[in-house]
N, C-alpha and C. Protein backbone atom coordinates (compact mmCIF):
# COMPACT_ATOMS: atom_id res chain seq x y z
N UNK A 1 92.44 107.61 84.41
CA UNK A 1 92.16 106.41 85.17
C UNK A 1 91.09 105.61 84.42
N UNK A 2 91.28 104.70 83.95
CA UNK A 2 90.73 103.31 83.38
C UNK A 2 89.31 102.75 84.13
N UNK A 3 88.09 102.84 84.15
CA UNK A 3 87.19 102.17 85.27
C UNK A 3 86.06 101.02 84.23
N UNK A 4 86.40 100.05 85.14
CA UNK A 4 85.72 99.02 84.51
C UNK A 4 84.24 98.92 85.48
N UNK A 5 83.03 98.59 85.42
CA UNK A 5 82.21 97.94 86.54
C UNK A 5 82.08 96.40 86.81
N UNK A 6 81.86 96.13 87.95
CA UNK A 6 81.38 94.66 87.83
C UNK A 6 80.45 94.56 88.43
N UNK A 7 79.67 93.43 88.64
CA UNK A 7 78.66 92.92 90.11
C UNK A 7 79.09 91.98 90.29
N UNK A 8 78.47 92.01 91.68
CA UNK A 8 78.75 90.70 92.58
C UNK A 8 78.27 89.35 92.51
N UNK A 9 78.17 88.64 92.23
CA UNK A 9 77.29 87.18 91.78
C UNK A 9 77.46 86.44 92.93
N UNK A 10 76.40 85.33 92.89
CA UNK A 10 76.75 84.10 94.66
C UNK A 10 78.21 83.31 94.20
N UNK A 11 78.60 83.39 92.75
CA UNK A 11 79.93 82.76 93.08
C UNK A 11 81.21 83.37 93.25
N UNK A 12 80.68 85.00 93.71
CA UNK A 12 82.26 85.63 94.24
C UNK A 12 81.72 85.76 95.58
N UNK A 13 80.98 84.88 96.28
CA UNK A 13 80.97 85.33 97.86
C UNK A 13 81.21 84.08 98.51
N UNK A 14 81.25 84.19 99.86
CA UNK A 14 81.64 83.39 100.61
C UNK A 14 80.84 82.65 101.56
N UNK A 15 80.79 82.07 102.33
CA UNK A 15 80.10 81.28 103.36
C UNK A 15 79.05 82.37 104.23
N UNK A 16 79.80 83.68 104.17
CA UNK A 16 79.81 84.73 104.97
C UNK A 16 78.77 85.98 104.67
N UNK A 17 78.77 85.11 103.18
CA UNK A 17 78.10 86.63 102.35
C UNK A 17 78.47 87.52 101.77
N UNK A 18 79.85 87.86 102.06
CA UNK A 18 80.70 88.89 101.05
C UNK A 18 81.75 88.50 99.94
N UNK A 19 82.18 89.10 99.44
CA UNK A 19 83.48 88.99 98.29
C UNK A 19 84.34 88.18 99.05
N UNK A 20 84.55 86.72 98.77
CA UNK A 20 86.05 86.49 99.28
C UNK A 20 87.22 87.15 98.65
N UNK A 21 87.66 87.55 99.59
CA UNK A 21 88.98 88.32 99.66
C UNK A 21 89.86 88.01 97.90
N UNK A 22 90.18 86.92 97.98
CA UNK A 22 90.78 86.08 96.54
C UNK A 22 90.25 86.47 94.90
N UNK A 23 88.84 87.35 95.68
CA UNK A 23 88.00 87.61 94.21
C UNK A 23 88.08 88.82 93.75
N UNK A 24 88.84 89.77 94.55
CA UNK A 24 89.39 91.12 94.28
C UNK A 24 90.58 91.11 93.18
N UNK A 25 91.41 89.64 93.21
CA UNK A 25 92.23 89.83 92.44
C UNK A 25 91.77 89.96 90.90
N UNK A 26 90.77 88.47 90.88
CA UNK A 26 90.31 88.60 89.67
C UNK A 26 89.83 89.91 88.67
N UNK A 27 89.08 90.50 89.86
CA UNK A 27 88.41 91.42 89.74
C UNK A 27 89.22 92.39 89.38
N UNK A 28 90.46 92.99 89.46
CA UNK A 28 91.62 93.76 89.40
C UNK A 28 92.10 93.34 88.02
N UNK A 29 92.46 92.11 87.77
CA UNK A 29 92.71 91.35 86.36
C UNK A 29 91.86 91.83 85.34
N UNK A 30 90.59 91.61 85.86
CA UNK A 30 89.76 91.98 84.25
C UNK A 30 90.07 93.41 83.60
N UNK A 31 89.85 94.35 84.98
CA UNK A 31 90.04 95.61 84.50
C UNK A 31 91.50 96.18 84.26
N UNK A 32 92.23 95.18 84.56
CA UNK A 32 94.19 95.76 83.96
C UNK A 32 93.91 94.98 82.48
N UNK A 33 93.32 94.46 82.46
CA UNK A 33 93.04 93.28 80.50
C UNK A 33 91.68 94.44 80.18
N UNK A 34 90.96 94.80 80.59
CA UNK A 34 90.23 95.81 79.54
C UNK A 34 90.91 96.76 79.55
N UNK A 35 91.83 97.37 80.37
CA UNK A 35 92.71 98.61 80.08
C UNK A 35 93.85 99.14 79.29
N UNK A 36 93.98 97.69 78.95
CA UNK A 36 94.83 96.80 78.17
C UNK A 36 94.20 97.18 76.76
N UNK A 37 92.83 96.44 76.58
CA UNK A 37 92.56 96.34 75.68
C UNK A 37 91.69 97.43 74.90
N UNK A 38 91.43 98.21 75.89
CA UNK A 38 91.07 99.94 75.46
C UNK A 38 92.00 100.53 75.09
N UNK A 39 93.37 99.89 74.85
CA UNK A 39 94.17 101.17 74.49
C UNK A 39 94.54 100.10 72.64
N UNK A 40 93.51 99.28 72.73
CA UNK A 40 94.03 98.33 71.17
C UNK A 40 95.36 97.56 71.42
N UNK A 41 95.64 97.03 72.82
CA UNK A 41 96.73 96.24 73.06
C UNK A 41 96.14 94.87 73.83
N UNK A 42 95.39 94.27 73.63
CA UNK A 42 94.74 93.02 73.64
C UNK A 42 96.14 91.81 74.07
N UNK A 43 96.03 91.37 75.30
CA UNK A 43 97.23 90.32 75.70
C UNK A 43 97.37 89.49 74.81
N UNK A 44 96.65 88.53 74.17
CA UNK A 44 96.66 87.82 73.24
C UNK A 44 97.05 88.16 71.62
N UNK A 45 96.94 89.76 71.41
CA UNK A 45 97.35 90.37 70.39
C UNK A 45 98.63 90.78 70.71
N UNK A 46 98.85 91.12 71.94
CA UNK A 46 100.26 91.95 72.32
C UNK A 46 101.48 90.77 71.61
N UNK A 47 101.03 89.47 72.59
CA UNK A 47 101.72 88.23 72.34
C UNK A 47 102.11 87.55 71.22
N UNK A 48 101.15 87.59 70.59
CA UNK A 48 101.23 87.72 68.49
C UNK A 48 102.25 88.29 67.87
N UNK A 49 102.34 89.95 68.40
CA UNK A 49 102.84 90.48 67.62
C UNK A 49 104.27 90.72 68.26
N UNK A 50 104.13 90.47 69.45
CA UNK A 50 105.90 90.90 69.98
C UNK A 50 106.42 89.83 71.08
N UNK A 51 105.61 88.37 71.01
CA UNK A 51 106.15 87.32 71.24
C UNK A 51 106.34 87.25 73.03
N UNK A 52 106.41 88.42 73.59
CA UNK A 52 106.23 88.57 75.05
C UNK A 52 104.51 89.25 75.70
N UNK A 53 105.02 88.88 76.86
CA UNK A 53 103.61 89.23 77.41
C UNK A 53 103.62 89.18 78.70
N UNK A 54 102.87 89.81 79.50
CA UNK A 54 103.08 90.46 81.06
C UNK A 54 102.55 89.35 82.14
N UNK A 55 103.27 89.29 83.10
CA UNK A 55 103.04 88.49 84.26
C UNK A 55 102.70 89.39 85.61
N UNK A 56 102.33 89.14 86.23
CA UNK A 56 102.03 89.29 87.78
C UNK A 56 103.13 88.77 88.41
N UNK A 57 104.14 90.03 89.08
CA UNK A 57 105.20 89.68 90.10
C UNK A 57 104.94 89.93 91.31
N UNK A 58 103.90 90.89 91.72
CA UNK A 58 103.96 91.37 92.81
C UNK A 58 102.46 91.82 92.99
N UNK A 59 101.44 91.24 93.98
CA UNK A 59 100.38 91.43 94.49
C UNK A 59 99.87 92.58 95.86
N UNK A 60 99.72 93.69 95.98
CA UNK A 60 99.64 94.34 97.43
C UNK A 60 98.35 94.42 97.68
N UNK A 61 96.97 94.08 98.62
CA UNK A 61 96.09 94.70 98.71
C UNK A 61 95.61 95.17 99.84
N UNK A 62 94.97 96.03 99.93
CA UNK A 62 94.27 96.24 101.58
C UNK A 62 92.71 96.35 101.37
N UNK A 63 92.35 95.48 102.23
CA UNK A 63 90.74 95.51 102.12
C UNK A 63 90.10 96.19 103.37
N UNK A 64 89.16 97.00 103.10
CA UNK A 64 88.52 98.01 103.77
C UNK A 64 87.07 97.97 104.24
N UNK A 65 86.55 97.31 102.90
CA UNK A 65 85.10 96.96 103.59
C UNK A 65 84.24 96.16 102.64
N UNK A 66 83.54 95.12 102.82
CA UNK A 66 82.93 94.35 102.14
C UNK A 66 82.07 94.66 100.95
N UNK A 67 81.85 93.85 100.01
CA UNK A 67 81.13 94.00 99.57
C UNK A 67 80.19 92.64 99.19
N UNK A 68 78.97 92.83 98.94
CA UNK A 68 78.19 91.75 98.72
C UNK A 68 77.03 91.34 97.74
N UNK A 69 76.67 90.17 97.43
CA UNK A 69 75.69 89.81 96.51
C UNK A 69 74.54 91.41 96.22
N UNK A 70 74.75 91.27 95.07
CA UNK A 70 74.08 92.35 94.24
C UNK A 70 74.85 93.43 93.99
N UNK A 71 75.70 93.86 94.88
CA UNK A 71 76.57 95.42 94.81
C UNK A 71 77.05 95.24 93.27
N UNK A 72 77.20 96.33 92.92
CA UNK A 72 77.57 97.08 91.88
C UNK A 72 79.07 97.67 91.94
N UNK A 73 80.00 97.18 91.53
CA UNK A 73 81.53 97.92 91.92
C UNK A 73 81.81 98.55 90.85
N UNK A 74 82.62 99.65 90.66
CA UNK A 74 83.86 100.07 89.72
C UNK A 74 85.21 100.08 90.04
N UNK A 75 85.29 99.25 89.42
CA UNK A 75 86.86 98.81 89.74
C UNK A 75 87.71 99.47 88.49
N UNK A 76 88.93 100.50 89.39
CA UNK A 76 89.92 101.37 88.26
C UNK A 76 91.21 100.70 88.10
N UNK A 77 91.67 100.62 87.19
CA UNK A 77 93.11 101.09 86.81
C UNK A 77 94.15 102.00 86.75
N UNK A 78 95.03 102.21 87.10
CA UNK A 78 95.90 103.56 86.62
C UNK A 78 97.38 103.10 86.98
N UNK A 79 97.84 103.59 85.68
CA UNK A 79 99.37 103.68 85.83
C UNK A 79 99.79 104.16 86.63
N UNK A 80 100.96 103.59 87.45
CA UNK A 80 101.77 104.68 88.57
C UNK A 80 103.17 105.04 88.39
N UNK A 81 103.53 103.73 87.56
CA UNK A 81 105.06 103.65 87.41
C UNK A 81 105.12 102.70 86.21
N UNK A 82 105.89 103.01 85.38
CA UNK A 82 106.44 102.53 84.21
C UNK A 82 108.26 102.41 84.46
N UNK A 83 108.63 101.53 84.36
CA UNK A 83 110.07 100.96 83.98
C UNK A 83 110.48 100.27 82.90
N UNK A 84 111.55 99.73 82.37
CA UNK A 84 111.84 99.16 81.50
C UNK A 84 111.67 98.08 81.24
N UNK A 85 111.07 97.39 82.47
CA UNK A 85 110.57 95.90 82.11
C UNK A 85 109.38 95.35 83.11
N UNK A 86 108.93 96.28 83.53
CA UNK A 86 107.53 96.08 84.49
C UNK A 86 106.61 97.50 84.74
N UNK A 87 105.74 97.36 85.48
CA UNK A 87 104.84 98.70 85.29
C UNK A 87 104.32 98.12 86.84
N UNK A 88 103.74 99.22 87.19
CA UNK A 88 103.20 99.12 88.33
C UNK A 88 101.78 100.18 88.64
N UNK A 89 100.74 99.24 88.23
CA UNK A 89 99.67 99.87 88.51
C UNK A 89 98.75 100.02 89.33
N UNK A 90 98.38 101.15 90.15
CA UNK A 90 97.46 101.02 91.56
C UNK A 90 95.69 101.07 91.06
N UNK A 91 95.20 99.54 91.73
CA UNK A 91 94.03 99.54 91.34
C UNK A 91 93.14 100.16 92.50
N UNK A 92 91.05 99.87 92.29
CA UNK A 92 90.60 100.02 93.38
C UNK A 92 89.47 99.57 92.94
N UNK A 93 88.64 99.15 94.27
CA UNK A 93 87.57 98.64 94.09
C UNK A 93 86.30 99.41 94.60
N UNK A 94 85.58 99.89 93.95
CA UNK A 94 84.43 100.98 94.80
C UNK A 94 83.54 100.81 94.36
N UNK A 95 82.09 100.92 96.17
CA UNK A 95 80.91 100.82 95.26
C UNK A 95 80.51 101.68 95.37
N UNK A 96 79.58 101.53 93.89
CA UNK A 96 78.71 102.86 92.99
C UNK A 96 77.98 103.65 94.25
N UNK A 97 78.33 104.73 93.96
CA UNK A 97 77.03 105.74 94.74
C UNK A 97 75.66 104.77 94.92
N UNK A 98 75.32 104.72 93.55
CA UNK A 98 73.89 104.71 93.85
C UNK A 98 73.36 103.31 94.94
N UNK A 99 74.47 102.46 94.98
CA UNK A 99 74.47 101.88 95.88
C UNK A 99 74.19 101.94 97.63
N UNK A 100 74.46 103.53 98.25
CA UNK A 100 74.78 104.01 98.88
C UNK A 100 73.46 104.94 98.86
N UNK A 101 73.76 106.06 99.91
CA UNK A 101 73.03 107.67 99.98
C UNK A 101 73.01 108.18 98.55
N UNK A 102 71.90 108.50 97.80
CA UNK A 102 72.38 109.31 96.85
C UNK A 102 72.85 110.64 96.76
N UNK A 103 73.77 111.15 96.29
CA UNK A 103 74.89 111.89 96.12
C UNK A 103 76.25 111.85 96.82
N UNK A 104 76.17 110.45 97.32
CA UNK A 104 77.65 110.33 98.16
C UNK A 104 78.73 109.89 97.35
N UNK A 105 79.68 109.83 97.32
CA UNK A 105 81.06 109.81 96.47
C UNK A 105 80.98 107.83 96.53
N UNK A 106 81.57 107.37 95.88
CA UNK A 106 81.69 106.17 95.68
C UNK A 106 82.26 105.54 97.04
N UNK A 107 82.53 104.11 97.81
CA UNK A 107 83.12 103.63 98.82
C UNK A 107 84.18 103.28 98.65
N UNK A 108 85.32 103.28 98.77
CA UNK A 108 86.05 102.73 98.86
C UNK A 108 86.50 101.00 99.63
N UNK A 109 86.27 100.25 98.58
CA UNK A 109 86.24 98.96 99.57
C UNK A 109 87.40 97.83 99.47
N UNK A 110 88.28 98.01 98.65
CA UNK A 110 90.09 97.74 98.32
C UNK A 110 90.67 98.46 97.31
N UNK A 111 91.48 98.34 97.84
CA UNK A 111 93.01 99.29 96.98
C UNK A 111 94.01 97.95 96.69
N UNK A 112 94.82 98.28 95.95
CA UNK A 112 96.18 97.25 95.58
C UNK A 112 96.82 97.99 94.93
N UNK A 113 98.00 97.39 94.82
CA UNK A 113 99.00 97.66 93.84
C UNK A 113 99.56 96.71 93.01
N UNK A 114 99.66 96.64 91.49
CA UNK A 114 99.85 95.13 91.13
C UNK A 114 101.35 95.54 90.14
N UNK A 115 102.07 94.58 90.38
CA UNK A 115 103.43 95.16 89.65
C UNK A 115 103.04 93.65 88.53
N UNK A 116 103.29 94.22 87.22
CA UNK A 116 103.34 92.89 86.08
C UNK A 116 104.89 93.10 85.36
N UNK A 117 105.04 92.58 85.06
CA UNK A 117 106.74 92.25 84.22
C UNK A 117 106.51 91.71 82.96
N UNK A 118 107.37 92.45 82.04
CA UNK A 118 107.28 91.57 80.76
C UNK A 118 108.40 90.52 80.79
N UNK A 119 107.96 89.52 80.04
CA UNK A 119 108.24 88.15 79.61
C UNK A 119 108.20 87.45 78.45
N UNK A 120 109.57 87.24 77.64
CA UNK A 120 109.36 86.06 76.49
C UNK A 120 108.05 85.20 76.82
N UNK A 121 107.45 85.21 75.90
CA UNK A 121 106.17 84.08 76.30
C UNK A 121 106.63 82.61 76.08
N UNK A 122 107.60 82.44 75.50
CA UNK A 122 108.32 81.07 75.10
C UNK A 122 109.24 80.53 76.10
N UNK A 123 109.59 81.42 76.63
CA UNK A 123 111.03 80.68 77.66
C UNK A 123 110.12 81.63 78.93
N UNK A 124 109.23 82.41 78.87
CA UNK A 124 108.95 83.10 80.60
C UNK A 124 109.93 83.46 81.06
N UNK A 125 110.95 84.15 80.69
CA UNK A 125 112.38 84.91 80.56
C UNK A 125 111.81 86.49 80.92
N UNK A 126 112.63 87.06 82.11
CA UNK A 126 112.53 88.63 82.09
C UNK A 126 113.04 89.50 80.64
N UNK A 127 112.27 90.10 80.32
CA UNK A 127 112.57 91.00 78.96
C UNK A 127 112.09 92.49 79.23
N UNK A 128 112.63 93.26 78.30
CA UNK A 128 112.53 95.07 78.16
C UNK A 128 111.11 94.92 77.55
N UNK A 129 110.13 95.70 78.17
CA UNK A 129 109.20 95.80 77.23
C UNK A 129 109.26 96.30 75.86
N UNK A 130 108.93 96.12 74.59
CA UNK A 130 109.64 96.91 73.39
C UNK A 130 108.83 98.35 73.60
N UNK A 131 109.96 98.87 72.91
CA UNK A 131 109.95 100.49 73.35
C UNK A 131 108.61 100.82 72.21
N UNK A 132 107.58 100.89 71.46
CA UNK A 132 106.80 101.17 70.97
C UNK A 132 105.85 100.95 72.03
N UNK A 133 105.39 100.02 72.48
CA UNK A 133 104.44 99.62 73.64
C UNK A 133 104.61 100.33 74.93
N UNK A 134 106.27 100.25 74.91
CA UNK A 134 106.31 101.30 76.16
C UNK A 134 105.87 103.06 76.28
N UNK A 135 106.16 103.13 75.32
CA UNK A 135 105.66 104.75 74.72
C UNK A 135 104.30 104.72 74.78
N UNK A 136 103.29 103.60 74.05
CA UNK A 136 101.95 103.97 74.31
C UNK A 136 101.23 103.85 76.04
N UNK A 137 101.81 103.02 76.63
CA UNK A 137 101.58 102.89 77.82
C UNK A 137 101.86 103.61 78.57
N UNK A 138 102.90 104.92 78.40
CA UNK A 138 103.47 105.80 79.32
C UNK A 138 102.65 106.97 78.72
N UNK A 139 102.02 107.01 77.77
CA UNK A 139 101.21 108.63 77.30
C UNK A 139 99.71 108.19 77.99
N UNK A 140 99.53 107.20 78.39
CA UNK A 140 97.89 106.61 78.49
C UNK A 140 97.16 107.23 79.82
């Protein structure tokens, strides 16, 4: 499992004080593009070299409990499902222990599931991911 951290800044909150809802996605994005790019497959390199590149088809999230200015998150990645022309990876958003009681397990404060599809980057055409990429992505 892939874990990126972030914090919270006043421009991912809301009127309210917490994460607007909308900023989980982002937040999910960075760490599927550093997970990406920890494995030396950089979107912008992927695209270079094999002319396609992954989209967002399918968004799921459930939000559980806020988080707010200053918190500290780790937000994961992990493969769940690999197919021949999309992947489907379940993310999450949790804050750090030390945020919390010390020695308590991290919070759980959203989950998702994000399905991406590969795509000609030229025509945005459904395509097979090429099978070299698919191999490194399925051992990861």
């Amino acid at each position: 499992m892939f874990e990126w951290p972030v914090r919270i800044y006043w421009e991912d909150t809301d009127a309210g004080g917490i994460v607007f809802y909308a900023n989980y996605l982002k937040f999910f994005e960075r760490a599927r593009t550093e997970w990406l790019r920890s494995l030396d497959l950089g979107q912008q390199r992927l695209r270079e070299l094999t002319g396609g590149m992954f989209v967002v088809t399918d968004a799921r999230l459930r939000y559980l409990r806020p988080a707010r200015l200053d918190d500290e998150l780790i937000v994961t990645a992990r493969l769940q499902e690999c197919g021949r022309a999309s992947l489907t990876i379940e993310q999450q958003a949790l804050l750090k222990p030390e945020q919390m009681n010390p020695g308590s397990p991290p919070a759980l404060l959203c989950e998702g599931s994000i399905r991406i599809g590969w795509v000609e980057a030229a025509t945005l055409r459904p395509a097979r991911i090429p099978g070299p990429l698919l191999e490194r992505l399925s051992s990861s």
